[in-house]
PDB file of N, CA and C in Angstrom:
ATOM      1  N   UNK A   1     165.418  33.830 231.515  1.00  0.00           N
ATOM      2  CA  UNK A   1     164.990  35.177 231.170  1.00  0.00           C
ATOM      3  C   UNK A   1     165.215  36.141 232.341  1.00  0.00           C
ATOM      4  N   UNK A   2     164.874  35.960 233.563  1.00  0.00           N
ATOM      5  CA  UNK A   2     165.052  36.756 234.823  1.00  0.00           C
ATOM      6  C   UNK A   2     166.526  36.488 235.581  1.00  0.00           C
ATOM      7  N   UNK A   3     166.848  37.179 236.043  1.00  0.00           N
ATOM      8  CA  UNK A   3     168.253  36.988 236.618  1.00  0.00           C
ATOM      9  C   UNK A   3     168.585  36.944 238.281  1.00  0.00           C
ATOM     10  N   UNK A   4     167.267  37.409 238.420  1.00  0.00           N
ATOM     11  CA  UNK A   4     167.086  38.266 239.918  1.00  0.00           C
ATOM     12  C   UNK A   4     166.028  38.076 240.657  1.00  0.00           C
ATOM     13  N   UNK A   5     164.880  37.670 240.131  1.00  0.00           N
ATOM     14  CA  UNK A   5     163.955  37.019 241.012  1.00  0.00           C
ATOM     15  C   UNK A   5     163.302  36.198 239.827  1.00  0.00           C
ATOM     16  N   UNK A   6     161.833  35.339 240.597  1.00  0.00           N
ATOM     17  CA  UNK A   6     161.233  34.001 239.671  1.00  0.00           C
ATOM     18  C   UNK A   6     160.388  35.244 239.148  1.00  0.00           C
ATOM     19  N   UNK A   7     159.860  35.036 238.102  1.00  0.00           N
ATOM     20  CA  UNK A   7     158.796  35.603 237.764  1.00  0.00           C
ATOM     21  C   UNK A   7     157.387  35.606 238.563  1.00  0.00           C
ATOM     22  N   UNK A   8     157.215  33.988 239.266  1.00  0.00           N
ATOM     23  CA  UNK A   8     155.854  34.026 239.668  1.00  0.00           C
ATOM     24  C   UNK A   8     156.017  34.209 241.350  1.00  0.00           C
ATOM     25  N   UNK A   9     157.594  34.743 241.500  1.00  0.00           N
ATOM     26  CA  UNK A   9     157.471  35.371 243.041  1.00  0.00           C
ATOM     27  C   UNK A   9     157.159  37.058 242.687  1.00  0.00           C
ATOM     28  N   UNK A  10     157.792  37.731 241.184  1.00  0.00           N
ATOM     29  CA  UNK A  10     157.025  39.079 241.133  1.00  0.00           C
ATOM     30  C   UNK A  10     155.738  39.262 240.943  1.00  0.00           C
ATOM     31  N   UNK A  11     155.060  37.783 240.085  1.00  0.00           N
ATOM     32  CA  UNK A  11     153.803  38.217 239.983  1.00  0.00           C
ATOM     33  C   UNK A  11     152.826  38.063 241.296  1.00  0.00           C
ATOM     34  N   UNK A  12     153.508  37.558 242.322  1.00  0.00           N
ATOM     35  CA  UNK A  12     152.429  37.011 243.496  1.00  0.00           C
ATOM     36  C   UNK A  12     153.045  38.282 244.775  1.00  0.00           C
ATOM     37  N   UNK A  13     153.596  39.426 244.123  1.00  0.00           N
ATOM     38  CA  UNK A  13     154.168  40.339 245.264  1.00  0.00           C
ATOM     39  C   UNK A  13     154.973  40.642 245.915  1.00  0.00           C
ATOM     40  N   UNK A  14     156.267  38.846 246.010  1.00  0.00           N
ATOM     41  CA  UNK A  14     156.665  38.715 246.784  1.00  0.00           C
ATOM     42  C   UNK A  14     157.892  39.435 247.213  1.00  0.00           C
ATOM     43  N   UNK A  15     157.994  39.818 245.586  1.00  0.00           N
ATOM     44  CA  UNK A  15     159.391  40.973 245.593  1.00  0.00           C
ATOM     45  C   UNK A  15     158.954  41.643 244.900  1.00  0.00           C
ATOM     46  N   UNK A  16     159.082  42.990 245.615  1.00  0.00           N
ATOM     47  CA  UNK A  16     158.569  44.400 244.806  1.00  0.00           C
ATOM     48  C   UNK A  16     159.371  45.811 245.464  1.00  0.00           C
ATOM     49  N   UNK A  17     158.797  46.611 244.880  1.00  0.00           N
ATOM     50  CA  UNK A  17     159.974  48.029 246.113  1.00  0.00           C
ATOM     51  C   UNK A  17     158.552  48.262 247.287  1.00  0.00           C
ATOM     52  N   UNK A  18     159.367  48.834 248.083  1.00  0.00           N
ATOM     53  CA  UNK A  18     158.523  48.387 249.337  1.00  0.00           C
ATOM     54  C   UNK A  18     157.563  50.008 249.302  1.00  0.00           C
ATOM     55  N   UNK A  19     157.387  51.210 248.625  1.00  0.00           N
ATOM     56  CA  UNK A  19     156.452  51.855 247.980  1.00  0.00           C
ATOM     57  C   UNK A  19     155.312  51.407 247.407  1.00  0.00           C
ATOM     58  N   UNK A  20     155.325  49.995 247.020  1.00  0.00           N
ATOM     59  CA  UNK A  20     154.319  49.542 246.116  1.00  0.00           C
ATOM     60  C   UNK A  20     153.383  49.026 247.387  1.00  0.00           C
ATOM     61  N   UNK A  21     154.111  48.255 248.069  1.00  0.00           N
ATOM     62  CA  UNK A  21     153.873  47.287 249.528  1.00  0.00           C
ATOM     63  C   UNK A  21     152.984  48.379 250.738  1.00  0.00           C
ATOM     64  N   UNK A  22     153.785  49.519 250.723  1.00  0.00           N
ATOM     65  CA  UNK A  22     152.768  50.541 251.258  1.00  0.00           C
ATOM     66  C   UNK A  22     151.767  50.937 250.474  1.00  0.00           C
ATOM     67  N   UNK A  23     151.658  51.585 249.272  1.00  0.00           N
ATOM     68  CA  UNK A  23     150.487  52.284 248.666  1.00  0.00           C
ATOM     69  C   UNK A  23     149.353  51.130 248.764  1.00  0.00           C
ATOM     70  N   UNK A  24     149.695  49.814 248.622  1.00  0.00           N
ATOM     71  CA  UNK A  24     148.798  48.860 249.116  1.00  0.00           C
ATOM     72  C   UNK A  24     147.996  49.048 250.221  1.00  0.00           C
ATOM     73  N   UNK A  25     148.893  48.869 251.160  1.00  0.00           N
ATOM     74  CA  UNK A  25     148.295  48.682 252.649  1.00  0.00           C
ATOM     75  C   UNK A  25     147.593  49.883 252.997  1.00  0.00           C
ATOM     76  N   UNK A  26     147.852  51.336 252.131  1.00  0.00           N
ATOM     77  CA  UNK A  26     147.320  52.011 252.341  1.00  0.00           C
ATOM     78  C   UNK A  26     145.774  52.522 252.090  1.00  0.00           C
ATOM     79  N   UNK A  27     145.804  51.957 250.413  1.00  0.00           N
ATOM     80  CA  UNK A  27     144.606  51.800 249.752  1.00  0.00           C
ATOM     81  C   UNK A  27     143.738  50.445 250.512  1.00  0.00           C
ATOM     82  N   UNK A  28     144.011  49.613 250.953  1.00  0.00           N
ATOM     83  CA  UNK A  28     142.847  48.947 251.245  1.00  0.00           C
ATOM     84  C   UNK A  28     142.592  49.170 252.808  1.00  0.00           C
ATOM     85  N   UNK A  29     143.294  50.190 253.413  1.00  0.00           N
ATOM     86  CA  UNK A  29     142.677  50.751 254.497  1.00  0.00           C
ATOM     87  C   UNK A  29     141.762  51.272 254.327  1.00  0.00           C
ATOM     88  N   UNK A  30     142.084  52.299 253.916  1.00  0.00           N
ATOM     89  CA  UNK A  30     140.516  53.262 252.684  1.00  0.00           C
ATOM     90  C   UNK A  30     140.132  52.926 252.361  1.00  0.00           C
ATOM     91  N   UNK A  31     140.044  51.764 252.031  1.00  0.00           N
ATOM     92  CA  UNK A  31     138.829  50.761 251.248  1.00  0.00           C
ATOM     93  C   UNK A  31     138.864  51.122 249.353  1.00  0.00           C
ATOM     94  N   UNK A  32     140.287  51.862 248.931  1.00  0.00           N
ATOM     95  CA  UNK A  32     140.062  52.489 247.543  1.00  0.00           C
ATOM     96  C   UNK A  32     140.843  51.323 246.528  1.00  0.00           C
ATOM     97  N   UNK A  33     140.049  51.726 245.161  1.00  0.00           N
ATOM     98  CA  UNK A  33     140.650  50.210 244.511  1.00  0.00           C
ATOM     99  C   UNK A  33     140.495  50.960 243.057  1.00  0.00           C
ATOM    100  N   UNK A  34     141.450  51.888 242.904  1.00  0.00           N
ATOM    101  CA  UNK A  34     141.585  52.925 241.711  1.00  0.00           C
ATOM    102  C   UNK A  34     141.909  51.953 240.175  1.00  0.00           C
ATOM    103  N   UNK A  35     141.686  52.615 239.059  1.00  0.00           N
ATOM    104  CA  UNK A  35     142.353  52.614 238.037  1.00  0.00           C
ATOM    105  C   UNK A  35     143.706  52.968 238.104  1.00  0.00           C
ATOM    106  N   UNK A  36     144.803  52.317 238.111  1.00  0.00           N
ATOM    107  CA  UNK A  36     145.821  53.390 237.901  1.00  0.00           C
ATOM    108  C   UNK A  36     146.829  53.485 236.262  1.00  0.00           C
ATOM    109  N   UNK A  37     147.082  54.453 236.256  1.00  0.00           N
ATOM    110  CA  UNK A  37     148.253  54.110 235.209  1.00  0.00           C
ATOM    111  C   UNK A  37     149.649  54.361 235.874  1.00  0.00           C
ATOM    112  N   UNK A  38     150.608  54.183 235.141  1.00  0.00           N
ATOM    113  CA  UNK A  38     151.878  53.689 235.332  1.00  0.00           C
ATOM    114  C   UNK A  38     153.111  54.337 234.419  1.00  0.00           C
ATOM    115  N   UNK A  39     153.877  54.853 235.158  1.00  0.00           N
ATOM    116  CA  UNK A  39     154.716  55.636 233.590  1.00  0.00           C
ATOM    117  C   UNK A  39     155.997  55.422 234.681  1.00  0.00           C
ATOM    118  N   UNK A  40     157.054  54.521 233.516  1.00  0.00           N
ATOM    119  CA  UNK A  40     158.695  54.878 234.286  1.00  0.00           C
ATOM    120  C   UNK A  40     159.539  55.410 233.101  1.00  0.00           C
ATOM    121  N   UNK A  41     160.185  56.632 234.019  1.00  0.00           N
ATOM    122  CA  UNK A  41     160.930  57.328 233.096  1.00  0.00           C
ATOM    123  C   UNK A  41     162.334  57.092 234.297  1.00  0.00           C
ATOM    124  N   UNK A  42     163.840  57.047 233.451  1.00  0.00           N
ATOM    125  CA  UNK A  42     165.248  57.781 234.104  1.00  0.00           C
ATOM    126  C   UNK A  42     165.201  58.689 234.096  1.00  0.00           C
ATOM    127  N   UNK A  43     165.494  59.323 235.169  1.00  0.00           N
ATOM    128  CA  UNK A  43     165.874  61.011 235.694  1.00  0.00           C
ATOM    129  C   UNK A  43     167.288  60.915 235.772  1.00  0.00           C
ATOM    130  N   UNK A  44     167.988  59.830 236.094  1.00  0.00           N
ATOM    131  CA  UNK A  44     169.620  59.821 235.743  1.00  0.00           C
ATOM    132  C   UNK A  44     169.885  58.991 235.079  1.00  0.00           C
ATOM    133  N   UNK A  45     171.246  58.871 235.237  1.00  0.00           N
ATOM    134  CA  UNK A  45     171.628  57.230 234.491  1.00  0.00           C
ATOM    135  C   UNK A  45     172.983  57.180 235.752  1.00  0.00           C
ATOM    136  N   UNK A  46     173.516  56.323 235.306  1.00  0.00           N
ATOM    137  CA  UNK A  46     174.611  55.641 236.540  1.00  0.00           C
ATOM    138  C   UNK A  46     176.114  56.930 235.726  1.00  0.00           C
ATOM    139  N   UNK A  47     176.964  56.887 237.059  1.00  0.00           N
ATOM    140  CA  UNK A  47     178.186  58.155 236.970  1.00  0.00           C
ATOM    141  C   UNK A  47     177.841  58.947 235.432  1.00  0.00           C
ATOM    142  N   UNK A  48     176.427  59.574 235.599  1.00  0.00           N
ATOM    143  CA  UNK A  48     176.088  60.265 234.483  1.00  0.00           C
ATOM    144  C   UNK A  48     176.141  60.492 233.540  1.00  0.00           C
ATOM    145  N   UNK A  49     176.080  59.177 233.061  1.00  0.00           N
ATOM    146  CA  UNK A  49     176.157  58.895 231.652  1.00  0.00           C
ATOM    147  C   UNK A  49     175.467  59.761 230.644  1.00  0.00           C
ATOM    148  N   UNK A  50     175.443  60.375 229.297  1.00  0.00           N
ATOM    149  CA  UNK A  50     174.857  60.995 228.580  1.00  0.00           C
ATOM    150  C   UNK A  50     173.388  60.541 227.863  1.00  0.00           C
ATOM    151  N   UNK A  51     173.998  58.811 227.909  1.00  0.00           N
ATOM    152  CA  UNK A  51     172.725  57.981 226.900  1.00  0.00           C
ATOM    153  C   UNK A  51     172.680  56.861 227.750  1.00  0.00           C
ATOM    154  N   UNK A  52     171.825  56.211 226.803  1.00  0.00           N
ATOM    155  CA  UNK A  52     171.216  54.502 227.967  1.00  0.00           C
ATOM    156  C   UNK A  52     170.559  53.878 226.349  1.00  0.00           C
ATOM    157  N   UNK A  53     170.329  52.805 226.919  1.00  0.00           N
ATOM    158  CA  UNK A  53     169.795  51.691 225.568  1.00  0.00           C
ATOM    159  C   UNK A  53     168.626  51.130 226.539  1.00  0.00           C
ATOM    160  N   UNK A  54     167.472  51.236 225.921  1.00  0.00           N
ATOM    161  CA  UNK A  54     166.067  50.803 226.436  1.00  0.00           C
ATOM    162  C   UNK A  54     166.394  49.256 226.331  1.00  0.00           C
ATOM    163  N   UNK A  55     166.012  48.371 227.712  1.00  0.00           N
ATOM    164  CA  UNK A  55     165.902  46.838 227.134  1.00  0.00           C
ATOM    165  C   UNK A  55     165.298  46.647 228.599  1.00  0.00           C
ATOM    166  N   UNK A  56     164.465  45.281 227.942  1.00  0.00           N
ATOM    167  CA  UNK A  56     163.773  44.908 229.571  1.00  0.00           C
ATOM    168  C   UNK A  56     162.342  44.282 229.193  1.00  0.00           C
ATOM    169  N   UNK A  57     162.120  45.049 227.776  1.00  0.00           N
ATOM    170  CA  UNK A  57     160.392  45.039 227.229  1.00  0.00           C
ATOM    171  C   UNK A  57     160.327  43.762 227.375  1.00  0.00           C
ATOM    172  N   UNK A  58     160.516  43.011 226.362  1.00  0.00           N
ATOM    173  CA  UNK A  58     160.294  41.376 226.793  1.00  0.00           C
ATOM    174  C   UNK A  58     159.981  40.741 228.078  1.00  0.00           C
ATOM    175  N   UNK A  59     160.694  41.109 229.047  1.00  0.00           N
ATOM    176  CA  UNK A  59     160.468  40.658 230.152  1.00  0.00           C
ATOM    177  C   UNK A  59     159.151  41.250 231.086  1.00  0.00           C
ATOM    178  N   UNK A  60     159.224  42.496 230.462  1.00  0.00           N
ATOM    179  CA  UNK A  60     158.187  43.332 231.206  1.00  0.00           C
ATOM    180  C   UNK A  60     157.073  42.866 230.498  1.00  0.00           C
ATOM    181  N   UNK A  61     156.634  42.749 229.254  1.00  0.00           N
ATOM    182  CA  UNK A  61     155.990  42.106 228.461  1.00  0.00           C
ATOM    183  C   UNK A  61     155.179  40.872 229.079  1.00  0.00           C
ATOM    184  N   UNK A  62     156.301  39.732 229.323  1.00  0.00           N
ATOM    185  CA  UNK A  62     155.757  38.541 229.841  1.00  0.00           C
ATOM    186  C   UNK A  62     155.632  38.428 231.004  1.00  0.00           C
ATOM    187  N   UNK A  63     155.536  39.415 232.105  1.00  0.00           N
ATOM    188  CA  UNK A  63     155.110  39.301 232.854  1.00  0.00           C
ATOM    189  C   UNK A  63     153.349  39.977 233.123  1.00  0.00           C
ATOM    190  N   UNK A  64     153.464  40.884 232.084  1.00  0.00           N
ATOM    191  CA  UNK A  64     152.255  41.614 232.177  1.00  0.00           C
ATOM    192  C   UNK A  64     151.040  40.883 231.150  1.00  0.00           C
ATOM    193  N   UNK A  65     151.427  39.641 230.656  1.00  0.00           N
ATOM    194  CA  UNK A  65     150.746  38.619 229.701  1.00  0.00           C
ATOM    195  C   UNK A  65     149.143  39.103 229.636  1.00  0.00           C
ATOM    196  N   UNK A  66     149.001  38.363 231.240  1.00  0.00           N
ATOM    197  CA  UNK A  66     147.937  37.961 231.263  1.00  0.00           C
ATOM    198  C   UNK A  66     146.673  39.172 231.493  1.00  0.00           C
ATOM    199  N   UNK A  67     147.413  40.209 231.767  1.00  0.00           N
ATOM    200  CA  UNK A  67     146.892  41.824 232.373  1.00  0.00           C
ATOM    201  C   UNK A  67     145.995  42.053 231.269  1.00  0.00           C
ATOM    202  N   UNK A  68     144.824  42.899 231.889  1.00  0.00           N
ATOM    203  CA  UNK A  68     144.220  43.477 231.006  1.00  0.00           C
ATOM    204  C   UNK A  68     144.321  45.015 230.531  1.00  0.00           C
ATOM    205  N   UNK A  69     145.498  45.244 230.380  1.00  0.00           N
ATOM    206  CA  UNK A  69     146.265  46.576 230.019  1.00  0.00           C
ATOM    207  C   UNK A  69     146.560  46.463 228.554  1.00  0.00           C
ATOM    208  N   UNK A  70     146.826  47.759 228.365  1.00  0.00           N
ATOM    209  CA  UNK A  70     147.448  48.528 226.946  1.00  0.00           C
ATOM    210  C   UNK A  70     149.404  49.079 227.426  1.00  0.00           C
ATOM    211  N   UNK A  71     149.684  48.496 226.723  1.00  0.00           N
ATOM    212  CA  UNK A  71     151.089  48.803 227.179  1.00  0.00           C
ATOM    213  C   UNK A  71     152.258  50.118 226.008  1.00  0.00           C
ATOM    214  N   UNK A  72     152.152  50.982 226.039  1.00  0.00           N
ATOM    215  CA  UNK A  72     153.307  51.349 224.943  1.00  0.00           C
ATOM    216  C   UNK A  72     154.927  51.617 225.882  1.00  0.00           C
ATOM    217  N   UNK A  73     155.178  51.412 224.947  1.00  0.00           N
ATOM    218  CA  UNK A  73     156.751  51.600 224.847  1.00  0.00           C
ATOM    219  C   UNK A  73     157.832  51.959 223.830  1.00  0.00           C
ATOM    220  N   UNK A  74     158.752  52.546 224.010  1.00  0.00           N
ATOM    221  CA  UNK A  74     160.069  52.911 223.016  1.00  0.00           C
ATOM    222  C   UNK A  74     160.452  51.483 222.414  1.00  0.00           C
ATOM    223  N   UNK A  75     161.023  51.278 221.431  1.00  0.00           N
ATOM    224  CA  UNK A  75     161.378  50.254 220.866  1.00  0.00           C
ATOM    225  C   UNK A  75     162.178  49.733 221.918  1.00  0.00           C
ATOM    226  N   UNK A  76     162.757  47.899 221.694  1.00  0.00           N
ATOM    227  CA  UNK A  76     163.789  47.869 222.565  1.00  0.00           C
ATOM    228  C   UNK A  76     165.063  47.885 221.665  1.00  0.00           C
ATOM    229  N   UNK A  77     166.096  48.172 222.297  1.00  0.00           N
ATOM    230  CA  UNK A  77     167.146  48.623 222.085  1.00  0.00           C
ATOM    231  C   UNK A  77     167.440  50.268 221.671  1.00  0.00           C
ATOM    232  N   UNK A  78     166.284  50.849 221.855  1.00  0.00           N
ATOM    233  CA  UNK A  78     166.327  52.778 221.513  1.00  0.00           C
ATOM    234  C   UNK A  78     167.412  53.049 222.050  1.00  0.00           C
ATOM    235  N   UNK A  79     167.922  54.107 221.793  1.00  0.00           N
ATOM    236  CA  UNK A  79     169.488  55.012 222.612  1.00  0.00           C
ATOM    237  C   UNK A  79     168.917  55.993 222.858  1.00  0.00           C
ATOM    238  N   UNK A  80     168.617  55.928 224.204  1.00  0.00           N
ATOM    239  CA  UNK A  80     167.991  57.647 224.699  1.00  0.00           C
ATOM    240  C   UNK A  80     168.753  58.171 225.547  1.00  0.00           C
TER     241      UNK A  80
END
């Protein structure tokens, strides 16, 4: 299913963008331990393409199993 990392090295941190790795270190300096929500949108696409095909849910899906979140999303395979 993953191509690019294990799943239970994303779920344990070990690979992430290194934004995430700071807002961490930052919040538990402060001692803060927020609710957050989460929204990813494209602002481009690659040599500017006009459209894109949503896919990924599944994976994003099973990784977020066990979470106690509400998840929506575009169908997969949408053409946006």
């Amino acid at each position: 299913m993953f191509h690019t990392a294990d799943p239970d090295d994303i779920l344990k941190g070990r690979v992430t963008d290194v934004y995430f790795s700071r807002t961490l270190k930052i919040l538990r300096a402060k001692g803060v331990n927020p609710s957050v929500k989460a929204e990813f949108i494209a602002k481009s696409l690659p040599d500017n393409w006009p459209w894109a095909v949503f896919a990924g849910l599944e994976e994003a899906m099973y990784l977020m199993k066990h979470l106690p979140i509400r998840l929506r999303a575009m169908r997969e395979g949408t053409v946006f």
